[in-house]
C-alpha atoms as a PDB file:
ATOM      1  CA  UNK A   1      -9.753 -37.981 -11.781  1.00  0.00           C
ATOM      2  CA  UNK A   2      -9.773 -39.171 -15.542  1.00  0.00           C
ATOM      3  CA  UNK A   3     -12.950 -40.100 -15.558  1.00  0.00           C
ATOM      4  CA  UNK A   4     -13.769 -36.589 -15.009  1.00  0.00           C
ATOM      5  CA  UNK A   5     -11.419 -34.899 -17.212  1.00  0.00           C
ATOM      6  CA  UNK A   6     -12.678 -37.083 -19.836  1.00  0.00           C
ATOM      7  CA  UNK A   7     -16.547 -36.226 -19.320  1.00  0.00           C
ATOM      8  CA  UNK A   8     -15.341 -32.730 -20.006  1.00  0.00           C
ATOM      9  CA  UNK A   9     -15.484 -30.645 -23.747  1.00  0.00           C
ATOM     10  CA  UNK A  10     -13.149 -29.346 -25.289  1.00  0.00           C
ATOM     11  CA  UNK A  11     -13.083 -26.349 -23.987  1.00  0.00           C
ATOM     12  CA  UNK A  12     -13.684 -27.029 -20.400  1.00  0.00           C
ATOM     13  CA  UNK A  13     -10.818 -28.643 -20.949  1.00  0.00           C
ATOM     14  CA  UNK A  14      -8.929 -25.392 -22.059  1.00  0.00           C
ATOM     15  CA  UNK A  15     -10.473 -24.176 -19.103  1.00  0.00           C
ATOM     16  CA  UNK A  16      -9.243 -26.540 -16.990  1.00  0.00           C
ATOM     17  CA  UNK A  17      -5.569 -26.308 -18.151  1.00  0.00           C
ATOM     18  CA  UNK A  18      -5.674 -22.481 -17.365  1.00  0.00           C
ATOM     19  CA  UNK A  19      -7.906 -22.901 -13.774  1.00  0.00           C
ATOM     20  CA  UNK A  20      -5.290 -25.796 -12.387  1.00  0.00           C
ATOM     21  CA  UNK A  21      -2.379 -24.927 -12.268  1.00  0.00           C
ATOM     22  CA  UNK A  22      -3.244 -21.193 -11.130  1.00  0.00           C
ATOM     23  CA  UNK A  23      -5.206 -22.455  -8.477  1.00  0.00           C
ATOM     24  CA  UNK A  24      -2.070 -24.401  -7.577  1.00  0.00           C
ATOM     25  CA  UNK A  25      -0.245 -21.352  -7.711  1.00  0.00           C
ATOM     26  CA  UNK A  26      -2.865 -19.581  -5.432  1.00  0.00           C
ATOM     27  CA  UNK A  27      -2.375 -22.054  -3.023  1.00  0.00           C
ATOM     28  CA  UNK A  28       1.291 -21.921  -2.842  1.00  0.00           C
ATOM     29  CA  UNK A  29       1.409 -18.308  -2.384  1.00  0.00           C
ATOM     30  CA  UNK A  30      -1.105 -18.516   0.716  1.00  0.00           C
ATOM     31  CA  UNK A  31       0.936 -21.102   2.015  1.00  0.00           C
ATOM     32  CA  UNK A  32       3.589 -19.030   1.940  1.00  0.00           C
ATOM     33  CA  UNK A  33       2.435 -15.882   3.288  1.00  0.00           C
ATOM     34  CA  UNK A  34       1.061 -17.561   6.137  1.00  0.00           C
ATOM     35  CA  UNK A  35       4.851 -18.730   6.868  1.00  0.00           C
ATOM     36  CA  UNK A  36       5.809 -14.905   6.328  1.00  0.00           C
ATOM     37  CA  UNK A  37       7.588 -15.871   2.283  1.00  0.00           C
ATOM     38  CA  UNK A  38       7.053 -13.528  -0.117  1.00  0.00           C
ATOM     39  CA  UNK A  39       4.614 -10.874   2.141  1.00  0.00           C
ATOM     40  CA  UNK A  40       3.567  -9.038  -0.939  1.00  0.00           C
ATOM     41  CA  UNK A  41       7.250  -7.990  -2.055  1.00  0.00           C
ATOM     42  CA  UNK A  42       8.383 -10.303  -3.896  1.00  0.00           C
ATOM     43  CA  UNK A  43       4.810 -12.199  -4.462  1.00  0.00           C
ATOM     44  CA  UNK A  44       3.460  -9.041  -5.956  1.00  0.00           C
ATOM     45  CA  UNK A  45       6.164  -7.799  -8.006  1.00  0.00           C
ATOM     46  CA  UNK A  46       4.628  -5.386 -10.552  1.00  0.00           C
ATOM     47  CA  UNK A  47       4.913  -6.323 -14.271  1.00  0.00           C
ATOM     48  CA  UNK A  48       6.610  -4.021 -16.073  1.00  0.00           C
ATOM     49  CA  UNK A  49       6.151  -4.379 -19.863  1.00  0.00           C
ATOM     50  CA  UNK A  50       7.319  -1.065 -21.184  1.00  0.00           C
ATOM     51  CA  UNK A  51      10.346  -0.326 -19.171  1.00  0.00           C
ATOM     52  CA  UNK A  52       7.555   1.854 -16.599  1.00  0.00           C
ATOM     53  CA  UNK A  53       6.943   0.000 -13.110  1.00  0.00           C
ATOM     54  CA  UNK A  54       3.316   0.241 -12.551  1.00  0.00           C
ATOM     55  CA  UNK A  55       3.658   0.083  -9.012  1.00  0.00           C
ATOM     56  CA  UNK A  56       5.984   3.288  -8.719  1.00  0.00           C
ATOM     57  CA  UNK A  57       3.663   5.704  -8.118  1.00  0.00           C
ATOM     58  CA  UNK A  58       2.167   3.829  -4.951  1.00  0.00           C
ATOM     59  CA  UNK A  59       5.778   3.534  -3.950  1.00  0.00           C
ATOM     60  CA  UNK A  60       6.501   7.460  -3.694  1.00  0.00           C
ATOM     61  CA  UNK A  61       3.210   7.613  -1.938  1.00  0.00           C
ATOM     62  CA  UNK A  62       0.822   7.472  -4.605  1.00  0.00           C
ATOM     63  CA  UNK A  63      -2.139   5.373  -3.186  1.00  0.00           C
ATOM     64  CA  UNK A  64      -3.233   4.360  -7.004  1.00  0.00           C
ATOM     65  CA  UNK A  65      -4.873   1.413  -8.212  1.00  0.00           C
ATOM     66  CA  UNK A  66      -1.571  -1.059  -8.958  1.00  0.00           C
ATOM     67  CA  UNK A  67      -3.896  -4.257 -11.369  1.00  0.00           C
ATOM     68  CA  UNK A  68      -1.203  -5.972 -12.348  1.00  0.00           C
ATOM     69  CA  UNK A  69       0.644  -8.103  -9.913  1.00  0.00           C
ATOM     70  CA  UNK A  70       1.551 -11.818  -9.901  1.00  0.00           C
ATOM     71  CA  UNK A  71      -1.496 -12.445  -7.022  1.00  0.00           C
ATOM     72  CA  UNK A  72      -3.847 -10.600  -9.452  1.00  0.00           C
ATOM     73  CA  UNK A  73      -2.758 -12.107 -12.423  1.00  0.00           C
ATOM     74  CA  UNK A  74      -3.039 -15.826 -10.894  1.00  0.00           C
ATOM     75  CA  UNK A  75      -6.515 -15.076  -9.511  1.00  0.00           C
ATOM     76  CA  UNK A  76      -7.451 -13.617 -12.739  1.00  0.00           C
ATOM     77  CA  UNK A  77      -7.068 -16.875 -14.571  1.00  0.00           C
ATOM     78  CA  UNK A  78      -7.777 -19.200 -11.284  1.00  0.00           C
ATOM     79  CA  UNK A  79     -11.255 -17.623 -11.650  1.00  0.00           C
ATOM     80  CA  UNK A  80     -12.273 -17.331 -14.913  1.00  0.00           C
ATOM     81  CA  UNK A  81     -11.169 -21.196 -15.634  1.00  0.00           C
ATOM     82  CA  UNK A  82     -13.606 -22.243 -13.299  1.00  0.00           C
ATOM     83  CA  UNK A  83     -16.140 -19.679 -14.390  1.00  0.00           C
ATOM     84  CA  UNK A  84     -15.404 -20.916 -17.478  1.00  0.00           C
ATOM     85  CA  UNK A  85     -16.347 -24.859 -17.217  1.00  0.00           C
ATOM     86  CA  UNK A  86     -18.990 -24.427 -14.837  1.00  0.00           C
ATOM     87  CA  UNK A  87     -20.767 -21.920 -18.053  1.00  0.00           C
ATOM     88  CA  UNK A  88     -19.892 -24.630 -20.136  1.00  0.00           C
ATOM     89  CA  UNK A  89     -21.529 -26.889 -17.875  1.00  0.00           C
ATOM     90  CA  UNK A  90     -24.969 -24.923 -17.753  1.00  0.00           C
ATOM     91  CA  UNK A  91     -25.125 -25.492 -21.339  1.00  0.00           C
ATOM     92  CA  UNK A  92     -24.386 -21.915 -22.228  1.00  0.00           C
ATOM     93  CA  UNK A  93     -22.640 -21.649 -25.926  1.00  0.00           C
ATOM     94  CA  UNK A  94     -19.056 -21.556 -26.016  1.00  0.00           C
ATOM     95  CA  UNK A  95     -18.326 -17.812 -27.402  1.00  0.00           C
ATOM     96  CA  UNK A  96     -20.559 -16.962 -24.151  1.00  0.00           C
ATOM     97  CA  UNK A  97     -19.093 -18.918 -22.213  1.00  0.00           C
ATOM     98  CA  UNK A  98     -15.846 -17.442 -23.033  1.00  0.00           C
ATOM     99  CA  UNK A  99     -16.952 -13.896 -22.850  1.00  0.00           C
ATOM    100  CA  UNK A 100     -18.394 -14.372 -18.868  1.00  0.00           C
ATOM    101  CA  UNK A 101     -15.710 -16.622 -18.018  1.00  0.00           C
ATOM    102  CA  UNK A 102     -13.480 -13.331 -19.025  1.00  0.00           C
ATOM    103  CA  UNK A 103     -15.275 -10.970 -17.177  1.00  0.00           C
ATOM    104  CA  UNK A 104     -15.101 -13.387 -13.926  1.00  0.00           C
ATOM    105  CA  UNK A 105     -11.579 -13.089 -13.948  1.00  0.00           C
ATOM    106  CA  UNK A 106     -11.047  -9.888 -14.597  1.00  0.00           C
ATOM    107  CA  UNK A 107     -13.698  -8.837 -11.630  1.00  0.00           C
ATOM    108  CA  UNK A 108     -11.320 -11.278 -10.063  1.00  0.00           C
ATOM    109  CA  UNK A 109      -8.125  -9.235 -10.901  1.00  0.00           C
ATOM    110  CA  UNK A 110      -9.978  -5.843 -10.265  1.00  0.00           C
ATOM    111  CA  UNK A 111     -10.791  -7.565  -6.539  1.00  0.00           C
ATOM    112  CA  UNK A 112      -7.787  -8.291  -5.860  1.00  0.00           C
ATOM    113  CA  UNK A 113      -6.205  -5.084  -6.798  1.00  0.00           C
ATOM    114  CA  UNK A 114      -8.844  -3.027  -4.183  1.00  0.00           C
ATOM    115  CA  UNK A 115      -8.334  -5.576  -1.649  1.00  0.00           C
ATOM    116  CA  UNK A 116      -4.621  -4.750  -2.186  1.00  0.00           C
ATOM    117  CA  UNK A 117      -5.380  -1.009  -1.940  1.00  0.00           C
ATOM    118  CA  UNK A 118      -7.211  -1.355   0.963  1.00  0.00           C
ATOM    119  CA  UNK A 119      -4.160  -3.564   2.800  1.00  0.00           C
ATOM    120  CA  UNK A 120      -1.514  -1.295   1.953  1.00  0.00           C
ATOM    121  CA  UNK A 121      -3.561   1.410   3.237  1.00  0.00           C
ATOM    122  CA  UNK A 122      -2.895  -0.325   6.671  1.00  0.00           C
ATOM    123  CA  UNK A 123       0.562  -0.236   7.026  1.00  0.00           C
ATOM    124  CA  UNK A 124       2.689   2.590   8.429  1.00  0.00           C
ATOM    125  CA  UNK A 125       6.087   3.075   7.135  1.00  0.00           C
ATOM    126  CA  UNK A 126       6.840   4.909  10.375  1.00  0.00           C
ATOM    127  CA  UNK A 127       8.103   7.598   8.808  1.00  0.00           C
ATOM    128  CA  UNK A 128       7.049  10.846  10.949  1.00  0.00           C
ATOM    129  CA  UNK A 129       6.211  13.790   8.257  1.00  0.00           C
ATOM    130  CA  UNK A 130       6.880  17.172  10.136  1.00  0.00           C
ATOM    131  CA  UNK A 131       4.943  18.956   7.666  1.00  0.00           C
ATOM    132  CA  UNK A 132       2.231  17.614   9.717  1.00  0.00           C
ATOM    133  CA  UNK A 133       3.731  19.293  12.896  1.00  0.00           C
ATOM    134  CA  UNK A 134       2.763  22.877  11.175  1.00  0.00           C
ATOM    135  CA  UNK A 135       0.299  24.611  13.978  1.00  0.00           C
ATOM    136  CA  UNK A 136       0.645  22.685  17.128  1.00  0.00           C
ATOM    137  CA  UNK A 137       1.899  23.169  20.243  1.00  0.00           C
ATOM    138  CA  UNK A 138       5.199  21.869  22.112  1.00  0.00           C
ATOM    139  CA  UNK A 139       7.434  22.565  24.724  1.00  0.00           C
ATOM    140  CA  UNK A 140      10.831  23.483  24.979  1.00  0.00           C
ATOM    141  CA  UNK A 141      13.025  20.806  26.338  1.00  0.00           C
ATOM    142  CA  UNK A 142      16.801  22.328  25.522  1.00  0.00           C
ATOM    143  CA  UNK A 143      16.575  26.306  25.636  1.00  0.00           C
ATOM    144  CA  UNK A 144      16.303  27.794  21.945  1.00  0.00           C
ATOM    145  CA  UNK A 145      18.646  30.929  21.366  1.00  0.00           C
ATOM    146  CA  UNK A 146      16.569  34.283  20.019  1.00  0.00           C
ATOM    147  CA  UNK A 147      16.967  35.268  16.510  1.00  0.00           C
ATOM    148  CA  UNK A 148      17.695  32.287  14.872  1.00  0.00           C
ATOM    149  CA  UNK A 149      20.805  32.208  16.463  1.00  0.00           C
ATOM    150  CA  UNK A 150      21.510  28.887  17.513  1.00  0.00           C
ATOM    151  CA  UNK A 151      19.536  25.747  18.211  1.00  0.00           C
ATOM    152  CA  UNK A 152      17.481  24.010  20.941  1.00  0.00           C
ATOM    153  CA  UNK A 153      15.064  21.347  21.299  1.00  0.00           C
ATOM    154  CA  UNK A 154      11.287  21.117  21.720  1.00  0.00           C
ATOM    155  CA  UNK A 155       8.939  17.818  22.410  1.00  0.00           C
ATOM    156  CA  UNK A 156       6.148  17.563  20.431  1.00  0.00           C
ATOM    157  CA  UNK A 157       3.237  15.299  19.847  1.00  0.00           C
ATOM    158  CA  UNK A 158       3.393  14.165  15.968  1.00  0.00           C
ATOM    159  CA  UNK A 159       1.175  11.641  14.325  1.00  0.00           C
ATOM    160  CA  UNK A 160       0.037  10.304  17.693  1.00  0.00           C
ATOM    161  CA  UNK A 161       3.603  10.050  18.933  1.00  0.00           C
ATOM    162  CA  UNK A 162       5.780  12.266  20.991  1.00  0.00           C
ATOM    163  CA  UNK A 163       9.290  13.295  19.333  1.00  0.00           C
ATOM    164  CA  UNK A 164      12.006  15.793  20.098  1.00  0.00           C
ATOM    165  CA  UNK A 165      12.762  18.207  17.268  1.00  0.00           C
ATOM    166  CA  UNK A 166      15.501  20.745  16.559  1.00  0.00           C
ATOM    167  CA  UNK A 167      13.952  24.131  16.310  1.00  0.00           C
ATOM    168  CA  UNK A 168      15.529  27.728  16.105  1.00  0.00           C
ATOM    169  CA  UNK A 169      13.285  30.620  16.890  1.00  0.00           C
ATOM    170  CA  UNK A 170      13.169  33.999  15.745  1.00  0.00           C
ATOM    171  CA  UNK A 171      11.975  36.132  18.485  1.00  0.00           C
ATOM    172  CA  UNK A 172      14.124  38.697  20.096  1.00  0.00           C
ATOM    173  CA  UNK A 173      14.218  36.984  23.565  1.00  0.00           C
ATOM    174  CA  UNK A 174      15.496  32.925  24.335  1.00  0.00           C
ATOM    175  CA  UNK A 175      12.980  30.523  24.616  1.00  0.00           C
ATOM    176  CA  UNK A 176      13.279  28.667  28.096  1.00  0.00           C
ATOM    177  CA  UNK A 177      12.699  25.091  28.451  1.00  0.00           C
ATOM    178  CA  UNK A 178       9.013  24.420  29.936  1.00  0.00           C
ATOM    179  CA  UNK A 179       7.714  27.347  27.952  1.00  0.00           C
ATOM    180  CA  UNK A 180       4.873  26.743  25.385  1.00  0.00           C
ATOM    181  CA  UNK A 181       6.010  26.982  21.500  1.00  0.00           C
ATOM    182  CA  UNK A 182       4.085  26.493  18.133  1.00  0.00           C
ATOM    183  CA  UNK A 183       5.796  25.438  15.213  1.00  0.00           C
ATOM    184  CA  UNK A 184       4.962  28.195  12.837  1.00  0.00           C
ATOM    185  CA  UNK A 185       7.295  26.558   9.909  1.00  0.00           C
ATOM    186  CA  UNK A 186       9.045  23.180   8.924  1.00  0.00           C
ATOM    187  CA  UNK A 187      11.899  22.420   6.661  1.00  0.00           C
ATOM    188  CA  UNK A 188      13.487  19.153   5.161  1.00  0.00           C
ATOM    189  CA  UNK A 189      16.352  18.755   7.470  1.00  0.00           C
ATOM    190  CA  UNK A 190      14.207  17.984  10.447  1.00  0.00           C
ATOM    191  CA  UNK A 191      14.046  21.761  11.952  1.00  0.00           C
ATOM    192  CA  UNK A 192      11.364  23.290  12.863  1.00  0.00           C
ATOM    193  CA  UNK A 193      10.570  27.329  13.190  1.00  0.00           C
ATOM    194  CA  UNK A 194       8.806  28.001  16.474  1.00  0.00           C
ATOM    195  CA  UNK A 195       7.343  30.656  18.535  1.00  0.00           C
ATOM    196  CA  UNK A 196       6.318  31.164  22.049  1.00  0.00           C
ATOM    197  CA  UNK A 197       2.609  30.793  22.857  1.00  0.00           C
ATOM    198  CA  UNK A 198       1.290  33.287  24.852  1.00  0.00           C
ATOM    199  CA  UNK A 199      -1.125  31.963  27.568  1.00  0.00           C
END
């Protein structure tokens, strides 16, 4: 081990002292994700220089490009440091050496932040959205009262899964349960406006 840190330059050395310990890092975070530690909340916390959290937008929904978390960071500078002493190795001058050992680790950071991307756009908070209800077609399961007058229920299949909603309708005449319905109108309480489907 000293025998090979001391056939290094200078700068591999530098190089060295920056790819080490991140890839040490690297390894200790996918250690502990595959134990289920820090799965991407805490071992991605966005870095917030300014007082603005980069990663709020993706958290209201905003499917953005988030570039700097910890992971990112870490594989930023795991890469580049060996970039940087194998350039130095092929007998490439230092200032290039530098300059592609940069632009290794930041394709490195920009990787990780689309692999990232493409994870998150995986998971399912669960949440059903019953703006996404608007158009189809249910059934009533507790009779709705006409004119808006009262209540009932209708089942309905939402984002591949079938719920029970509130829903108030307002036709003259009750809605029966069995009968056909379309939602024709959502709001943010959970009710939905419906109206009877005429076969």
């Amino acid at each position: 081990m000293f025998a090979w840190w001391d056939s290094l330059t200078v700068l591999q050395q530098v190089f060295a002292c920056i790819g080490i310990p991140a890839t040490l890092i690297l390894i200790v975070q996918t250690v502990l994700l595959m134990f289920g530690i820090g799965d991407g909340e805490g071992a991605d916390a966005d870095i917030d220089p300014d007082g603005f959290d980069v990663g709020e937008a993706a958290a209201a929904g905003d499917d953005g490009l988030t570039l700097f978390t910890v992971r990112g960071i870490v594989a930023m500078f795991c890469v580049g440091g060996w970039a940087g002493i194998v350039f130095v190795d092929l007998g490439l001058s230092n200032i290039l050496s530098i300059l592609l050992a940069s632009v290794c680790g930041i394709a490195a950071l920009v990787g990780i932040a689309y692999l990232m991307k493409a994870v998150l756009k995986l998971q399912s908070s669960g949440n059903i959205r019953l703006g996404s209800a608007l158009g189809k077609v249910g059934e009533v399961y507790i009779p709705i009262p006409p004119n808006g007058e009262g209540r009932g229920k209708i089942s309905i299949t939402v984002q591949d899964r079938l719920i029970e909603v509130d829903a108030i309708s307002e036709s003259t005449e009750p809605l029966k349960t069995g009968e056909t319905v379309r939602v024709v109108s959502t709001n943010e309480s959970g009710l939905v406006v419906v109206e009877k489907v005429v076969k």
